[in-house]
PDB file of N, CA and C in Angstrom:
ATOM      1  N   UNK A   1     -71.041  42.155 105.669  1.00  0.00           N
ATOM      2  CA  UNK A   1     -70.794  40.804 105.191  1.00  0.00           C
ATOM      3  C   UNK A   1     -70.818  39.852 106.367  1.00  0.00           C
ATOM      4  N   UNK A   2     -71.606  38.844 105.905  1.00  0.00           N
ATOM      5  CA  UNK A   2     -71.591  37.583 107.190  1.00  0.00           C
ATOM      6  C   UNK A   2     -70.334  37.068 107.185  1.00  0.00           C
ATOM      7  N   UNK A   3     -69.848  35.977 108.472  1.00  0.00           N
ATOM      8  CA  UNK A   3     -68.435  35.391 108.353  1.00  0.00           C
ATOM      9  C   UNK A   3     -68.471  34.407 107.473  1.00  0.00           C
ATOM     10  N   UNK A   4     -69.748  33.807 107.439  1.00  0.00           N
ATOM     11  CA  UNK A   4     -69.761  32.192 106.613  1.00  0.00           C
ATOM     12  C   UNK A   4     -69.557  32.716 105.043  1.00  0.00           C
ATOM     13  N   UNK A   5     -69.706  33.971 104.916  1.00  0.00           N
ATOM     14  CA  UNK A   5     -69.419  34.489 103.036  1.00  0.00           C
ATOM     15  C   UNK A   5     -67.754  35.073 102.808  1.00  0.00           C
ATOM     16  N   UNK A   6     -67.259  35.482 104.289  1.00  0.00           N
ATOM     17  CA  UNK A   6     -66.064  36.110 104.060  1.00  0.00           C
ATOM     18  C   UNK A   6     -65.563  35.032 104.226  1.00  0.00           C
ATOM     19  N   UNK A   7     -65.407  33.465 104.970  1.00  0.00           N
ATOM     20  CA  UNK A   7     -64.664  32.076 105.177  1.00  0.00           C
ATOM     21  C   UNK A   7     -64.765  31.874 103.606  1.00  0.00           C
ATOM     22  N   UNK A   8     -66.136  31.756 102.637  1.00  0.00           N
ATOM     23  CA  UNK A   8     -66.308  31.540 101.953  1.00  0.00           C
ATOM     24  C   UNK A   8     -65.637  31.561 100.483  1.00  0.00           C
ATOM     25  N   UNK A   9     -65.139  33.423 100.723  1.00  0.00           N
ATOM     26  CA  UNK A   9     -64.550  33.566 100.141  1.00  0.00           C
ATOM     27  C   UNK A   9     -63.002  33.251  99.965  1.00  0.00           C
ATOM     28  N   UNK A  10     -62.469  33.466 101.403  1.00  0.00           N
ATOM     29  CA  UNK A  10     -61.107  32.989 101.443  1.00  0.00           C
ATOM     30  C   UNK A  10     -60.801  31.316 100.512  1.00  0.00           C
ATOM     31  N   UNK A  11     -61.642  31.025 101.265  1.00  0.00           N
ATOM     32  CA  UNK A  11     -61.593  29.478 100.581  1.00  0.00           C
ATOM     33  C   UNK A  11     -61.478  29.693  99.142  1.00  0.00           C
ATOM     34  N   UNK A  12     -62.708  30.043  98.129  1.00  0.00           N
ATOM     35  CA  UNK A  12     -62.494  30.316  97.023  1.00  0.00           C
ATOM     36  C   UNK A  12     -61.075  31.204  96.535  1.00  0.00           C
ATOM     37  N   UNK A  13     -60.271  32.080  97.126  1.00  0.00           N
ATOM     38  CA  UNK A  13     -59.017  32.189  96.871  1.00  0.00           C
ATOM     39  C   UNK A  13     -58.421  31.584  96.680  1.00  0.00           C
ATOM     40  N   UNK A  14     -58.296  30.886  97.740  1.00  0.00           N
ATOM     41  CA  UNK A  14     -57.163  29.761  98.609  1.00  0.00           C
ATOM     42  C   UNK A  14     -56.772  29.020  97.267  1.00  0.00           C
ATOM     43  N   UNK A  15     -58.368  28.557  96.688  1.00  0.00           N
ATOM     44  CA  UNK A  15     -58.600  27.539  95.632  1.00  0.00           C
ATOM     45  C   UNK A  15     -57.899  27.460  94.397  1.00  0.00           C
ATOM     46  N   UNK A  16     -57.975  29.112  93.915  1.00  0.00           N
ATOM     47  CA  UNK A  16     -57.363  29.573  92.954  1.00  0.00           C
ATOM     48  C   UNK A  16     -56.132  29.728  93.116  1.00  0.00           C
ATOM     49  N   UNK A  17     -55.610  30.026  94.431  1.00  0.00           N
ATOM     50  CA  UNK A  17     -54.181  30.348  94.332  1.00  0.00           C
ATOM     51  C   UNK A  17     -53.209  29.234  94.071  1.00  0.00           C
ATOM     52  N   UNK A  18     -54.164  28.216  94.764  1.00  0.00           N
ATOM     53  CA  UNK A  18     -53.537  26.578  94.393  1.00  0.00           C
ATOM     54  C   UNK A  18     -53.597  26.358  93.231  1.00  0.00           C
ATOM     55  N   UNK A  19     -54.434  26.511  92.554  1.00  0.00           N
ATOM     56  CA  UNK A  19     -54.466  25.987  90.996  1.00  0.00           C
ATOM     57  C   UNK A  19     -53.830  26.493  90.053  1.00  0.00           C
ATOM     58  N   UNK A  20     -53.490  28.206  90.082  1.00  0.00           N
ATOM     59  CA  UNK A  20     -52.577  28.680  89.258  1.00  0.00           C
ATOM     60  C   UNK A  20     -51.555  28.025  89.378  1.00  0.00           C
ATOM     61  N   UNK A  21     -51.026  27.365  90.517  1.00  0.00           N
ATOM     62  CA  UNK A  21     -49.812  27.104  90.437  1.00  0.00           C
ATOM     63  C   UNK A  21     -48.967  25.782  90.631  1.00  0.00           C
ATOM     64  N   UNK A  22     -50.577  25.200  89.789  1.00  0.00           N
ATOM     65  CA  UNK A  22     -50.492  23.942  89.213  1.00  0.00           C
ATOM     66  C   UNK A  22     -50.219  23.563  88.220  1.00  0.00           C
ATOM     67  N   UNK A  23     -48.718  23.174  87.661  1.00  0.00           N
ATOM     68  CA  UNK A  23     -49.129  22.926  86.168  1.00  0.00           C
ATOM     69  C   UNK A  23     -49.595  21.949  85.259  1.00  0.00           C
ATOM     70  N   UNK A  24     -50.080  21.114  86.502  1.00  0.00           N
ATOM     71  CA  UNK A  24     -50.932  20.141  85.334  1.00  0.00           C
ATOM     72  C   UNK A  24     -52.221  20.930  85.201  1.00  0.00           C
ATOM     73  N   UNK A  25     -52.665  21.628  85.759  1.00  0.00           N
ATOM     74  CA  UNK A  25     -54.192  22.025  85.573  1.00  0.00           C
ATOM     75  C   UNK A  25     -54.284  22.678  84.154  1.00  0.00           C
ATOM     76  N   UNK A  26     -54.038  24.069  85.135  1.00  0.00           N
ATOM     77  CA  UNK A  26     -53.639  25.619  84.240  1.00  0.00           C
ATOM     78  C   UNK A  26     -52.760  25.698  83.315  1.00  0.00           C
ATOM     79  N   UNK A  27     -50.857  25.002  84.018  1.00  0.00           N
ATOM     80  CA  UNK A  27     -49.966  26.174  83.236  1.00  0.00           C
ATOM     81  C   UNK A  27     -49.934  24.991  82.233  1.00  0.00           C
ATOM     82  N   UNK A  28     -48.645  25.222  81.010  1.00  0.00           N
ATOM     83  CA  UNK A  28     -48.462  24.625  79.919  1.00  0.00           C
ATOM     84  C   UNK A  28     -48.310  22.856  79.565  1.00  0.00           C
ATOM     85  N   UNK A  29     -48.354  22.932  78.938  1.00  0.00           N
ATOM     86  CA  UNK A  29     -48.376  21.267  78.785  1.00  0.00           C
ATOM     87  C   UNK A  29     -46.971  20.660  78.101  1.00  0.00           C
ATOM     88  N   UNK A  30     -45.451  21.813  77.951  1.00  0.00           N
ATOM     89  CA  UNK A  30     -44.823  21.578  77.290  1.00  0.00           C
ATOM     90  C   UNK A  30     -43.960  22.331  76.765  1.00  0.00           C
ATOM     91  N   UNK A  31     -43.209  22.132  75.852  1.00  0.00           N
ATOM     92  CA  UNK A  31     -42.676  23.289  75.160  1.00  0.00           C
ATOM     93  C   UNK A  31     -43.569  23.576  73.860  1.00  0.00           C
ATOM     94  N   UNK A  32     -43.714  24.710  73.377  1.00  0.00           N
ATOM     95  CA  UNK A  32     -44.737  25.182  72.584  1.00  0.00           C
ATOM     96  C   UNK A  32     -43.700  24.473  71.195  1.00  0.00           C
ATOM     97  N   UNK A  33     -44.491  24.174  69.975  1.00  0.00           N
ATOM     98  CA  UNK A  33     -43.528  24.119  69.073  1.00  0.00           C
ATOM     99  C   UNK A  33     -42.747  25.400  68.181  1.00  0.00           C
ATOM    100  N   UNK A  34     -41.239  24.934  67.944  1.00  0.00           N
ATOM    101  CA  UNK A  34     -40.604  25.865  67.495  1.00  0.00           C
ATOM    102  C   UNK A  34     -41.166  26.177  66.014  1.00  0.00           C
ATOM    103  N   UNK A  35     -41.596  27.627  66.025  1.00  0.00           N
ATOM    104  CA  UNK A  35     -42.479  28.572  64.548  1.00  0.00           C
ATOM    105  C   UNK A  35     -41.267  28.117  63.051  1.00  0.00           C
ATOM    106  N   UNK A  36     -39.597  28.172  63.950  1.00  0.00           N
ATOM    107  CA  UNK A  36     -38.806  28.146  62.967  1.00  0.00           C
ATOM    108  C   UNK A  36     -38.946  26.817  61.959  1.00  0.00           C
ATOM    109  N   UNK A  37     -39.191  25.632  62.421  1.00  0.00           N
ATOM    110  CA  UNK A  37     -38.598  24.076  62.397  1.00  0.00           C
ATOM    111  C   UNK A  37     -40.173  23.512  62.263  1.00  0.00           C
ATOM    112  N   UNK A  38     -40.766  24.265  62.305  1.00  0.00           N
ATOM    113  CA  UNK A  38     -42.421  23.863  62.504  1.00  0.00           C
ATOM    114  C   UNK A  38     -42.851  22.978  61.165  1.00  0.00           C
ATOM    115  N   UNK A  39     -41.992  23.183  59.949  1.00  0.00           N
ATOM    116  CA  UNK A  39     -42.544  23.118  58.449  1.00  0.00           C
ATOM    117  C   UNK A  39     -41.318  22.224  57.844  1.00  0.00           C
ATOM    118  N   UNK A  40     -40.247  21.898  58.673  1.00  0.00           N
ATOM    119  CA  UNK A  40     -39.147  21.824  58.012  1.00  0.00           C
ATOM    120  C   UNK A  40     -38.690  20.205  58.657  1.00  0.00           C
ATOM    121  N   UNK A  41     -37.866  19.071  57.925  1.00  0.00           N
ATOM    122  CA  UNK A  41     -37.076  18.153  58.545  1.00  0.00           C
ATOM    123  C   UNK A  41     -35.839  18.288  59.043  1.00  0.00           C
ATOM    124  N   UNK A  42     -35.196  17.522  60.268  1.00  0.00           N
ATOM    125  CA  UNK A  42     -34.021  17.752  60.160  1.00  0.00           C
ATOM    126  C   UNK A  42     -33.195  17.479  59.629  1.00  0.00           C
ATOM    127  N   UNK A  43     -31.800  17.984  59.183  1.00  0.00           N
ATOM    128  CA  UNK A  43     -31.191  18.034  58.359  1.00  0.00           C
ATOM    129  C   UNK A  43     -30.345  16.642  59.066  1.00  0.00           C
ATOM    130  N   UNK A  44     -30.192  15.642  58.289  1.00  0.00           N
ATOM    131  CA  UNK A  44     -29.360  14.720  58.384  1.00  0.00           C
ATOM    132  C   UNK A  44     -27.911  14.372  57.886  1.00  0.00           C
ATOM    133  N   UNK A  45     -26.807  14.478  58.416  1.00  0.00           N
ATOM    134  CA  UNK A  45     -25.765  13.852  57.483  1.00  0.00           C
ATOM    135  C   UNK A  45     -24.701  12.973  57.800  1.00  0.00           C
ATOM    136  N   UNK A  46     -23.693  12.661  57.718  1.00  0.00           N
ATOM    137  CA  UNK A  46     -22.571  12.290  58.020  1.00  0.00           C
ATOM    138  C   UNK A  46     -21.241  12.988  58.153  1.00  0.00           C
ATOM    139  N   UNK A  47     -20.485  12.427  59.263  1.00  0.00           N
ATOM    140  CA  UNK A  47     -19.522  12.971  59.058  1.00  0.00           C
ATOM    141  C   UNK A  47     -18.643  12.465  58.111  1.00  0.00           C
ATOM    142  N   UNK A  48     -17.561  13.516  57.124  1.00  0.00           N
ATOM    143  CA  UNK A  48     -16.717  13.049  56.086  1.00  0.00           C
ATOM    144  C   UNK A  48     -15.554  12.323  57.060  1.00  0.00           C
ATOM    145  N   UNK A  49     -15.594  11.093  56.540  1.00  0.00           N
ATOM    146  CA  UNK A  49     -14.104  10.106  57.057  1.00  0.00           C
ATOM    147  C   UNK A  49     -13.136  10.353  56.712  1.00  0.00           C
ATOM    148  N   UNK A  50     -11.775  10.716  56.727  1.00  0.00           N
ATOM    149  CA  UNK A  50     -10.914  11.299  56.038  1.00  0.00           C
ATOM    150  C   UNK A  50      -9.482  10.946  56.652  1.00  0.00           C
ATOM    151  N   UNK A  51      -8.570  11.267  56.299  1.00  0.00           N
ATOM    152  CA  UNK A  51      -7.145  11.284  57.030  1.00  0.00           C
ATOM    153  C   UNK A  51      -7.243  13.052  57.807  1.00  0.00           C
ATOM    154  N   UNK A  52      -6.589  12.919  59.632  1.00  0.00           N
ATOM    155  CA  UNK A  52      -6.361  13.653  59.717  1.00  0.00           C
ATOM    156  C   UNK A  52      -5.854  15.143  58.878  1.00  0.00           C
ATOM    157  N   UNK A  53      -5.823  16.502  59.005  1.00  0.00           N
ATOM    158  CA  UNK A  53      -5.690  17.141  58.290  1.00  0.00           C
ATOM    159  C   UNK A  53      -5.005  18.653  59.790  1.00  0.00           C
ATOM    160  N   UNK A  54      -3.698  18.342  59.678  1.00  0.00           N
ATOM    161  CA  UNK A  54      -2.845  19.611  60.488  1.00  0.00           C
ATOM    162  C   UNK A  54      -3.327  20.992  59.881  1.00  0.00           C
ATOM    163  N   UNK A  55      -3.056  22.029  60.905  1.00  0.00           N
ATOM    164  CA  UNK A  55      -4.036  23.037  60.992  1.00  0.00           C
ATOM    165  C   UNK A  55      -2.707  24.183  61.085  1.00  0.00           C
ATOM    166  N   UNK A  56      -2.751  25.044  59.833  1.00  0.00           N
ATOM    167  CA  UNK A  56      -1.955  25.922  59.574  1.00  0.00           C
ATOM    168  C   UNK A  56      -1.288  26.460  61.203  1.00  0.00           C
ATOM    169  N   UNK A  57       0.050  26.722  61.362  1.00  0.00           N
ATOM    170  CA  UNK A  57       0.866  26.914  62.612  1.00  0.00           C
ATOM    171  C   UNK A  57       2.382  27.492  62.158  1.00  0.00           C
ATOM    172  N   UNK A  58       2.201  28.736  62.708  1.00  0.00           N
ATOM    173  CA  UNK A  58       3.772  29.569  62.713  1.00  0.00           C
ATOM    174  C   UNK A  58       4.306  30.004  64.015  1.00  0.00           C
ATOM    175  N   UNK A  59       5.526  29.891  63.777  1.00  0.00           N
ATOM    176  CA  UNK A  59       6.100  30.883  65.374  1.00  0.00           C
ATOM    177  C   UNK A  59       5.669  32.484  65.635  1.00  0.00           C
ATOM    178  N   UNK A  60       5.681  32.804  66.305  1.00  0.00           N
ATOM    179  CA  UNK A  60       5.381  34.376  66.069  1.00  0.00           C
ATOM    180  C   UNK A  60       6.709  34.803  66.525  1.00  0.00           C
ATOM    181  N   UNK A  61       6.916  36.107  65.701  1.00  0.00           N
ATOM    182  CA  UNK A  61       8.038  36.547  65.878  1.00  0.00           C
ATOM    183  C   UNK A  61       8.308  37.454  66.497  1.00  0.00           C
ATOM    184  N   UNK A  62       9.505  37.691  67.250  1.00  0.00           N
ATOM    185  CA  UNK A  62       9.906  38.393  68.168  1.00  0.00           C
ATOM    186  C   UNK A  62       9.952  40.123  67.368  1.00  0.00           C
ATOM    187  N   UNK A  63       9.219  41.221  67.974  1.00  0.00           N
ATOM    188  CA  UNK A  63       8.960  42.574  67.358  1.00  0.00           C
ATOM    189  C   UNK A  63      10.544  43.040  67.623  1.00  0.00           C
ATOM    190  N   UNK A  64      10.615  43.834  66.595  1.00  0.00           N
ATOM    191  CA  UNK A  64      12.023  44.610  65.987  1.00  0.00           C
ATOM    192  C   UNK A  64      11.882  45.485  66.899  1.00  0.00           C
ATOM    193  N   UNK A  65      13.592  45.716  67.409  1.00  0.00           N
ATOM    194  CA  UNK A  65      13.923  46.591  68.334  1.00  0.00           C
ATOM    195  C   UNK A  65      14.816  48.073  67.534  1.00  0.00           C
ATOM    196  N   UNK A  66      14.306  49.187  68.046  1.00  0.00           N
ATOM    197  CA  UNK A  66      14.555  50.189  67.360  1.00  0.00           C
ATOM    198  C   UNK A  66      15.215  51.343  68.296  1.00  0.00           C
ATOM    199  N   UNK A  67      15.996  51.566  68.202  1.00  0.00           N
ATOM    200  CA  UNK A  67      17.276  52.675  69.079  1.00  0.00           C
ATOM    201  C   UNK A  67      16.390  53.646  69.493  1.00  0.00           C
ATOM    202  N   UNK A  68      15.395  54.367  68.231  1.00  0.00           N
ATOM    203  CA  UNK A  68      14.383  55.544  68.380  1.00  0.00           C
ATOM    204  C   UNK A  68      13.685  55.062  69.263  1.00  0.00           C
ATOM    205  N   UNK A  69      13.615  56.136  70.180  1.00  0.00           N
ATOM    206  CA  UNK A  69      11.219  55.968  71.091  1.00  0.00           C
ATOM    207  C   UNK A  69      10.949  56.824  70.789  1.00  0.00           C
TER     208      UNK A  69
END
């Protein structure tokens, strides 16, 4: 092999190695769309306005003491 074909080639590497790891060229343009949501709207709603609403709450109780082990 002559040098001016083996320079030649490096270069043509070089070229490629740059471009793979380009992503405007080559890689993606994005996020792909989701397969799930692809067919479907999103679901819209509101939240219900309401009066606060306290959230069931007990003491816990102290475990029974027993003479036996």
């Amino acid at each position: 092999m002559s040098m001016g074909r083996r320079i030649g080639q490096f270069c043509l590497f070089l070229v490629l190695l740059i471009l793979s790891g380009c992503k405007g060229m080559l890689g993606s343009q994005g996020m792909p769309p989701d397969p799930l949501f692809a067919n479907r709207k999103p679901a819209e709603s509101k939240a219900n306005a309401g009066p606060p609403v306290d959230t069931p709450y007990s003491e816990p109780t102290p475990p029974l003491m027993s003479g036996e082990w």
